[in-house]
Protein backbone atom coordinates (compact mmCIF):
# COMPACT_ATOMS: atom_id res chain seq x y z
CA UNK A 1 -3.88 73.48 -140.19
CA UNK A 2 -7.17 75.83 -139.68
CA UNK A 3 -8.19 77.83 -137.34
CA UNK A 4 -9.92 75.37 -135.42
CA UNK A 5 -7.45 72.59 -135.09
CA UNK A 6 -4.60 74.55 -133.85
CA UNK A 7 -3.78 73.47 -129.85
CA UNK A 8 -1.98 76.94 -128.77
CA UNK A 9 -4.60 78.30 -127.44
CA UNK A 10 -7.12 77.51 -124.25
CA UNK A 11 -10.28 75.80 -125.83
CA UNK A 12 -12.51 78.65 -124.34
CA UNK A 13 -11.14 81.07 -126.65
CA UNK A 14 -14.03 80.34 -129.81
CA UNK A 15 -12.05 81.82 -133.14
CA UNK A 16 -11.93 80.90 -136.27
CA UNK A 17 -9.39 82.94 -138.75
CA UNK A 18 -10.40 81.10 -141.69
CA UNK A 19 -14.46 82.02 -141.26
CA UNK A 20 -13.48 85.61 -141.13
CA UNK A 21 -11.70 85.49 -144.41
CA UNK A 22 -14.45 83.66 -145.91
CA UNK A 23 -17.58 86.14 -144.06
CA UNK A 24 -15.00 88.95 -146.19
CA UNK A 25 -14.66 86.97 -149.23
CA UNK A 26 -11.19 86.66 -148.87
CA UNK A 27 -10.68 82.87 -148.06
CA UNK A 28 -8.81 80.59 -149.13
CA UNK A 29 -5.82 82.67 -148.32
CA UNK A 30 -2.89 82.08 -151.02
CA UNK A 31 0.65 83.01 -151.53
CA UNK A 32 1.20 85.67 -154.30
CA UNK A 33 5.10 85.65 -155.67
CA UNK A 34 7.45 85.72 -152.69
CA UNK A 35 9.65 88.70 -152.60
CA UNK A 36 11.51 88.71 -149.36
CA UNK A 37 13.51 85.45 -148.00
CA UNK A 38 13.22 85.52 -144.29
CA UNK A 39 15.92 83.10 -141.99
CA UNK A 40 15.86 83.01 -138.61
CA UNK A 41 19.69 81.65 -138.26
CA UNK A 42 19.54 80.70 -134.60
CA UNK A 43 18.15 81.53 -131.27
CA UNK A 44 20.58 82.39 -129.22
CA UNK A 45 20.42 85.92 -127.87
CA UNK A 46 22.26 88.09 -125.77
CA UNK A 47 18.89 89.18 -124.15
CA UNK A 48 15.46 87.19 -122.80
CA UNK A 49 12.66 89.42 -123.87
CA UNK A 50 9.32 89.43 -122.12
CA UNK A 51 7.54 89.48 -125.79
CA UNK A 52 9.94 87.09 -127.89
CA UNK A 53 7.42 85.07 -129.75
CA UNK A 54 10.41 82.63 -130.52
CA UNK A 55 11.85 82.14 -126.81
CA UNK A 56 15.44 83.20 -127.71
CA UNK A 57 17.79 83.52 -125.04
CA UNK A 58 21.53 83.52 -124.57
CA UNK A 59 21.17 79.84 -122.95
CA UNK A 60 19.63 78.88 -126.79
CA UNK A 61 21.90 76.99 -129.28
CA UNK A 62 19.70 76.34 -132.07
CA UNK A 63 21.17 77.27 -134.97
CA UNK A 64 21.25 77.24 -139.06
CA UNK A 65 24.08 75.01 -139.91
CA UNK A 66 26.84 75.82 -142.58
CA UNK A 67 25.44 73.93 -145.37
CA UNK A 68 21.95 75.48 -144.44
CA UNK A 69 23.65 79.17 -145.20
CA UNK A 70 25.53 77.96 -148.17
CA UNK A 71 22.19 76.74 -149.47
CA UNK A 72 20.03 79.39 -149.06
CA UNK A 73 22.55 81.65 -150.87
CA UNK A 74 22.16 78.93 -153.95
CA UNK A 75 18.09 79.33 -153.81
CA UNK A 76 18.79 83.01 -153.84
CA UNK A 77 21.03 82.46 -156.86
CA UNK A 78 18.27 80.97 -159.07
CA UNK A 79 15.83 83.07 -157.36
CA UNK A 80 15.73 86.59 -158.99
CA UNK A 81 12.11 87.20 -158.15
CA UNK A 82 12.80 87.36 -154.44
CA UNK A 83 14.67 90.66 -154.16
CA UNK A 84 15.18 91.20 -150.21
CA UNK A 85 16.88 88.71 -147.50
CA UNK A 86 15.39 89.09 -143.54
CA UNK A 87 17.77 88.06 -141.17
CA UNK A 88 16.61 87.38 -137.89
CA UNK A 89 16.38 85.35 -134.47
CA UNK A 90 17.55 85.68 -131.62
CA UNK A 91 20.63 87.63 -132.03
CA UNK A 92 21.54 86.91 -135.65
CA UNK A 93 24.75 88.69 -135.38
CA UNK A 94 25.62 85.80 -132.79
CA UNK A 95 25.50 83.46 -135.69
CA UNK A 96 29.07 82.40 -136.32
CA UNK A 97 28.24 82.00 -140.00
CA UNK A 98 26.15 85.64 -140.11
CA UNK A 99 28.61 87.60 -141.91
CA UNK A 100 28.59 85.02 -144.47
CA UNK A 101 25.21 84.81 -145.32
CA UNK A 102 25.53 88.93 -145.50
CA UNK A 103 28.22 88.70 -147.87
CA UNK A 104 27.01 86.53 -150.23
CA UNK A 105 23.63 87.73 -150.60
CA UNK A 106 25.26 91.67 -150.88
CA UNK A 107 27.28 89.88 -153.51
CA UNK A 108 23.76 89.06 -155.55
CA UNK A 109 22.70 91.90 -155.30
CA UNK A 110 20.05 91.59 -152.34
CA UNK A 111 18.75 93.62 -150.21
CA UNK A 112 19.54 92.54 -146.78
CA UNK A 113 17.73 93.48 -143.64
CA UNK A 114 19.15 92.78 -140.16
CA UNK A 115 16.70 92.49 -137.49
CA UNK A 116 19.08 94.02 -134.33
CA UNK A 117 18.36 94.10 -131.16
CA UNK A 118 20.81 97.14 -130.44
CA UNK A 119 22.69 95.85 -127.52
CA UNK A 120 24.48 93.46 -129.65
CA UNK A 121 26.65 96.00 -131.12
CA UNK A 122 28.00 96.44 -127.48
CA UNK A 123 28.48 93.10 -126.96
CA UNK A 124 32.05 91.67 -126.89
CA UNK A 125 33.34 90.13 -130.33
CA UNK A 126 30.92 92.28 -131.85
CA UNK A 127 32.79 95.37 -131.65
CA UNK A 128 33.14 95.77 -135.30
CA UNK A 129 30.03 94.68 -136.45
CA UNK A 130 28.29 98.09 -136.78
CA UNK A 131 31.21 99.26 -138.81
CA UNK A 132 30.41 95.77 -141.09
CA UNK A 133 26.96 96.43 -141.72
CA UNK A 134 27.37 99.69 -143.03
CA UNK A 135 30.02 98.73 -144.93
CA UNK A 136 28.12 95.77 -146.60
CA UNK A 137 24.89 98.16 -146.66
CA UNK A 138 23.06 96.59 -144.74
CA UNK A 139 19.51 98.10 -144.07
CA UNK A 140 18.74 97.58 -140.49
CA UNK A 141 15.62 97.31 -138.37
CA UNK A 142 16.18 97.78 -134.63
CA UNK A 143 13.97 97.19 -132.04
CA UNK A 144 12.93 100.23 -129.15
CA UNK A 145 9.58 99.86 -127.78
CA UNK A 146 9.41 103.31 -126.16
CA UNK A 147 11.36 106.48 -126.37
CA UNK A 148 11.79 106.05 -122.38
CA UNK A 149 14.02 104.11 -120.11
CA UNK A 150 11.21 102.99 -117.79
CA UNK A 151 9.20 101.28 -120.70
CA UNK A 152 11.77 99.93 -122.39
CA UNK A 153 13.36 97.88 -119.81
CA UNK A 154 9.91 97.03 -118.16
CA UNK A 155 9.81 95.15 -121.55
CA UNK A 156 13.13 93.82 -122.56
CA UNK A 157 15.09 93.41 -118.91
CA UNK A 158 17.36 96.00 -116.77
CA UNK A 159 20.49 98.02 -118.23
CA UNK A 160 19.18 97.74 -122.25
CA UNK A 161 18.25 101.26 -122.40
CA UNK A 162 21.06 103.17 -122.41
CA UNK A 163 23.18 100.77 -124.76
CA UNK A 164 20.31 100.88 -127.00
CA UNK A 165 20.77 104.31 -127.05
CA UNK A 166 24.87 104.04 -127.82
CA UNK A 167 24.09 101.98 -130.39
CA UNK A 168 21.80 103.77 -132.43
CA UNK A 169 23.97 107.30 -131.90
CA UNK A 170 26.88 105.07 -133.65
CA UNK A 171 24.94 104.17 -136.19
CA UNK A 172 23.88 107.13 -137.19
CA UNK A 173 27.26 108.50 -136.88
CA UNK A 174 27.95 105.36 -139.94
CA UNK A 175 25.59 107.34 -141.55
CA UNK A 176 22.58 105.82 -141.19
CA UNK A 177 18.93 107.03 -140.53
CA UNK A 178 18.09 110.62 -143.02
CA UNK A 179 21.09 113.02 -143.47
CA UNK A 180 20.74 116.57 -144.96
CA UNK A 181 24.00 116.16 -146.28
CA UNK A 182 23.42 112.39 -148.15
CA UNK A 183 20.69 112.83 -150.84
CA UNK A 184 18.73 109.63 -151.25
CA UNK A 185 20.49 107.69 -148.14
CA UNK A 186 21.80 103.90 -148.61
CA UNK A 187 21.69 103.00 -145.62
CA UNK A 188 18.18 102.81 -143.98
CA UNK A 189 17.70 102.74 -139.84
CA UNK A 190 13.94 101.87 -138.86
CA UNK A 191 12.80 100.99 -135.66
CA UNK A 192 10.48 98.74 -133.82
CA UNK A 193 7.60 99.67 -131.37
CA UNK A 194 5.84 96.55 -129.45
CA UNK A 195 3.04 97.62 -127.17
CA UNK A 196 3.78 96.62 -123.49
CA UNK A 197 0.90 94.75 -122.46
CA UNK A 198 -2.55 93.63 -124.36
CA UNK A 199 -3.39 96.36 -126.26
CA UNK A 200 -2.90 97.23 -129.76
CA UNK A 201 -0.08 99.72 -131.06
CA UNK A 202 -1.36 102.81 -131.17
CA UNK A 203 -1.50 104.85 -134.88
CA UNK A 204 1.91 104.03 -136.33
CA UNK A 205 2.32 107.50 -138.45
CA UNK A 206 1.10 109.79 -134.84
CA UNK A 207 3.86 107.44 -132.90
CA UNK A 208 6.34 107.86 -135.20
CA UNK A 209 6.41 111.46 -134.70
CA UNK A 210 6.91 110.90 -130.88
CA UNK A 211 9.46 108.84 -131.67
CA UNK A 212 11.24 111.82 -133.99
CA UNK A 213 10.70 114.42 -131.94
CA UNK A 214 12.04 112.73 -128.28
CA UNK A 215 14.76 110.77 -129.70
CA UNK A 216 16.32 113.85 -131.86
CA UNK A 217 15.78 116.23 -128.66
CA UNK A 218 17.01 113.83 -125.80
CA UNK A 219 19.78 111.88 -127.51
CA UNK A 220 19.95 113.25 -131.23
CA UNK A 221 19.17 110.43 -132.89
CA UNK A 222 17.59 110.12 -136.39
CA UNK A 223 15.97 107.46 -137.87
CA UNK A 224 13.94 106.28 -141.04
CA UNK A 225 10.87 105.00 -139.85
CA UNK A 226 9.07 103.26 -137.03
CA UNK A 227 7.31 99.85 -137.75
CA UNK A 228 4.75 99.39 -135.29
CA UNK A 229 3.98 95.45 -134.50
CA UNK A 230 0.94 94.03 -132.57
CA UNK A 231 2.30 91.21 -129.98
CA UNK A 232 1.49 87.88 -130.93
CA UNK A 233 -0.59 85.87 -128.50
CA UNK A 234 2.20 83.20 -128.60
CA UNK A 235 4.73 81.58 -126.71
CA UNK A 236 6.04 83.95 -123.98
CA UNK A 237 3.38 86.26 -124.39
CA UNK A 238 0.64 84.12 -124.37
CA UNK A 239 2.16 82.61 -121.17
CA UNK A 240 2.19 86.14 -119.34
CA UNK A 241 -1.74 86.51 -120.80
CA UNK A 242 -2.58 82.89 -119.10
CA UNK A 243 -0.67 84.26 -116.04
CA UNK A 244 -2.27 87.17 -115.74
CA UNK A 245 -6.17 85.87 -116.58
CA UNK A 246 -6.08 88.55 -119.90
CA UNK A 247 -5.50 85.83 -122.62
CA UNK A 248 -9.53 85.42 -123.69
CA UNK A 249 -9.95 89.52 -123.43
CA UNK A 250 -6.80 90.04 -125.44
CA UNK A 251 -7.95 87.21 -128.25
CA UNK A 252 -11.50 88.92 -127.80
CA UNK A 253 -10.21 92.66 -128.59
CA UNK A 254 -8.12 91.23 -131.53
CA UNK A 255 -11.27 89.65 -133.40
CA UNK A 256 -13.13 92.76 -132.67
CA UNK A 257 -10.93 94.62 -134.30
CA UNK A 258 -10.50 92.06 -137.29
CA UNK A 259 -9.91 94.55 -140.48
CA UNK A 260 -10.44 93.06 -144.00
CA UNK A 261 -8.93 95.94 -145.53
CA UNK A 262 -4.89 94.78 -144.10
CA UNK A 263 -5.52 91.48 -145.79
CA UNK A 264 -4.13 92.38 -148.93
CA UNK A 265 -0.94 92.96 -147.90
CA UNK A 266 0.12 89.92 -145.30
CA UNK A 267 3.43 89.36 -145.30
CA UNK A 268 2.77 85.94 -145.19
CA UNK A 269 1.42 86.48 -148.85
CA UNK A 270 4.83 87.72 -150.44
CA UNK A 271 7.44 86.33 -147.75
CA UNK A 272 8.99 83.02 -147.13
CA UNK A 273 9.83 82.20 -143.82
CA UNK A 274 12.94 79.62 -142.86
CA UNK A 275 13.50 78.50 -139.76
CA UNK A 276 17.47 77.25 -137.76
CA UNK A 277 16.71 73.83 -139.12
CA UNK A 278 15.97 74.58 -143.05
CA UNK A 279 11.97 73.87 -142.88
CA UNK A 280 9.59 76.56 -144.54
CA UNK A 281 7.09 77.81 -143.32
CA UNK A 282 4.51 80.74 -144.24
CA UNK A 283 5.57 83.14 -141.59
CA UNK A 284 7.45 83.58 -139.00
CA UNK A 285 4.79 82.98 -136.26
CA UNK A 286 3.95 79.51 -137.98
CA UNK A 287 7.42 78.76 -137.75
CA UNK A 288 7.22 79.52 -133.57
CA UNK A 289 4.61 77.18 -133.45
CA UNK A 290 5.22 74.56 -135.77
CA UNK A 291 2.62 75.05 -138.15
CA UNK A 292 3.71 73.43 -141.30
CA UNK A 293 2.07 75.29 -144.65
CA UNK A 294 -1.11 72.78 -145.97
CA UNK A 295 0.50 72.14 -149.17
CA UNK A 296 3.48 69.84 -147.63
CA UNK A 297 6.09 70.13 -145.51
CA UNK A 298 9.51 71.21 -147.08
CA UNK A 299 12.59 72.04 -146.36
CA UNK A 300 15.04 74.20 -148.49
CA UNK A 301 16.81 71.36 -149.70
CA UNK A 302 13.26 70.23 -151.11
CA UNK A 303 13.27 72.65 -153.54
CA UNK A 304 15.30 73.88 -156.71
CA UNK A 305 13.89 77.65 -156.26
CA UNK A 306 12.19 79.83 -154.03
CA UNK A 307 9.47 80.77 -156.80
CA UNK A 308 8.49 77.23 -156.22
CA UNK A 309 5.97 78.34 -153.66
CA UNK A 310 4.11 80.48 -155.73
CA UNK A 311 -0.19 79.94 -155.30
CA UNK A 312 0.35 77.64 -152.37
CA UNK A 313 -2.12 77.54 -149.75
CA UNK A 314 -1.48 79.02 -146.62
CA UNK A 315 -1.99 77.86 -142.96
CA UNK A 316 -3.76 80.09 -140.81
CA UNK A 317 -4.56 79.83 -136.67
CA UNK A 318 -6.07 82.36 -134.11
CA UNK A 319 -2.71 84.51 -133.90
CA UNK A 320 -3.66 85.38 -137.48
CA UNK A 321 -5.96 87.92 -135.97
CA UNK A 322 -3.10 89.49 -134.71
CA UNK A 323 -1.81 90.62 -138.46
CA UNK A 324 -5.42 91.82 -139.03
CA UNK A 325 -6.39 93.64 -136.45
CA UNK A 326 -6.93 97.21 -136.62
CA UNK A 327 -4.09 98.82 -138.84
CA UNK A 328 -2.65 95.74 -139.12
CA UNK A 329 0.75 94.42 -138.19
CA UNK A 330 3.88 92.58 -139.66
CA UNK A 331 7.30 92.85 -139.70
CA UNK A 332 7.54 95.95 -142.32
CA UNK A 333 4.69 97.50 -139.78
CA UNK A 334 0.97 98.46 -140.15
CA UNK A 335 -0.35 97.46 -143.51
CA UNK A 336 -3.48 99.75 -143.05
């Protein structure tokens, strides 16, 4: 699908991804090897958040069945190129199959990420699962999209703050986040920053220094790095933009700020994205919208290995001028 046929967005808004690659000499946009395997297992979620580009909720029940996990731990198997496994969703600690998945791709050697919300690790039946991801070394990338109680629960609902805030003094008492003590740290803590509103994220590095200094003085908290990630005019967002008559100025600033330079480094270029039901798609955006890669449309029972993806094509829509605008944003952060 191209710019120009996708339905997600009003009519009125006139952009066209694919002409801007082209006007940079960038087009057709094309998969390099694929390095990172990224599952969304389900969508259920022990919170509703105001930005979720994938509608997860704790009412949601979509989820990656058992063979689905047991598969994608075989395609990691014969996979050696892709060196890092994404977990996300929803809550992918909800999954009943998550420590699993975890398991087995600790067990070849993978990198895992888990993409935590925080409050999870409060939540009950997941008492222990803090203590498990540190154990299994599991990198993990939390979200907190201000330093401040106000902002944060403006964005992702009433009482998250402060369990937020638990959770991440835990996990650094599990020894993650930079220790003086720990040369060369295993296990990595970043965090997330979405802006709250229609604006882009500010300069990741300058935020990231907010970050340090406020968390470390309020709460002493420590953490690797922040990722900062532009909100994708999708799905719940784009519903509050309609609301709120901002949707055409927010696509507007986004193609004005349209930077050729963050290109290059797409995640979409290097990452495969799975959704709860198996299919592949080229990112996780695509996958929230159902945008099926050009090539065909597969499933990971299609295929005999990830690398199989290689040079394909890749689908592109007006949210792609969220990735590209000004420093550039994806889920490892600005790319500019």
């Amino acid at each position: 699908m191209t710019s120009s046929e996708t339905n997600s967005h009003p009519a009125h808004v006139k952009v066209d991804f694919d002409a801007s690659l082209s006007e940079a000499g960038l087009a057709p946009l094309r998969r390099l090897k694929s390095t990172t395997l990224q599952v969304n297992i389900g969508l259920q979620c022990n919170l509703a958040c105001h930005h979720c580009h994938v509608e997860s909720g704790p009412k949601r029940t979509e989820r990656l069945d058992r063979a689905g996990i047991d598969r994608l731990l075989e395609l990691l198997a014969r996979s050696p190129q892709v060196t890092t496994l994404d977990i996300t969703g929803g809550a992918p600690e909800m999954h009943p199959d998550f420590r699993t998945l975890v398991e087995g791709a600790r067990a070849l050697g993978r990198r895992v990420l888990d993409r935590c919300n925080l409050t999870i690790l409060e939540e009950p039946g997941q008492e222990d699962t803090a203590d498990f991801l540190a154990e299994q070394g599991v990198d993990i990338v939390a979200s907190l999209p201000c330093y401040s109680l106000e902002n944060v629960e403006r964005q992702r609902g009433r009482g998250v703050f402060d369990p937020s805030i638990r959770a991440l003094q835990r996990l650094n008492a599990l020894g993650y986040g930079p220790h003086e003590h720990r040369a060369g740290n295993e296990l990595r803590l970043d965090l997330v920053y979405n802006p709250d509103g229609a604006s882009l994220p500010p300069p990741q590095r300058t935020l990231e220094a907010e970050y340090r200094e406020a968390l470390k003085r309020e709460f002493g908290i420590v953490f690797d790095g922040l990722l900062t990630i532009t909100n994708m005019p999708i799905k719940r967002f784009a519903h509050t933009l309609l609301r709120d008559g901002q949707h055409l100025d927010y696509m507007n600033l986004l193609v004005a700020n349209f930077n050729a330079e963050t290109v290059p480094e797409l995640m979409c270029r290097q990452l495969i994205s799975v959704s709860h039901d198996g299919r592949i798609y080229d990112c996780d955006f695509n996958q929230a919208l159902l945008i099926d890669p050009p090539k065909e449309s597969r499933t990971i029972f299609d295929i005999e290995d990830l690398g199989a993806l290689d040079g394909d094509p890749i689908a592109t829509a007006p949210h792609c001028f969220g990735c590209t605008a000004g420093a550039g944003s994806s889920c490892g952060g600005a790319l500019a």
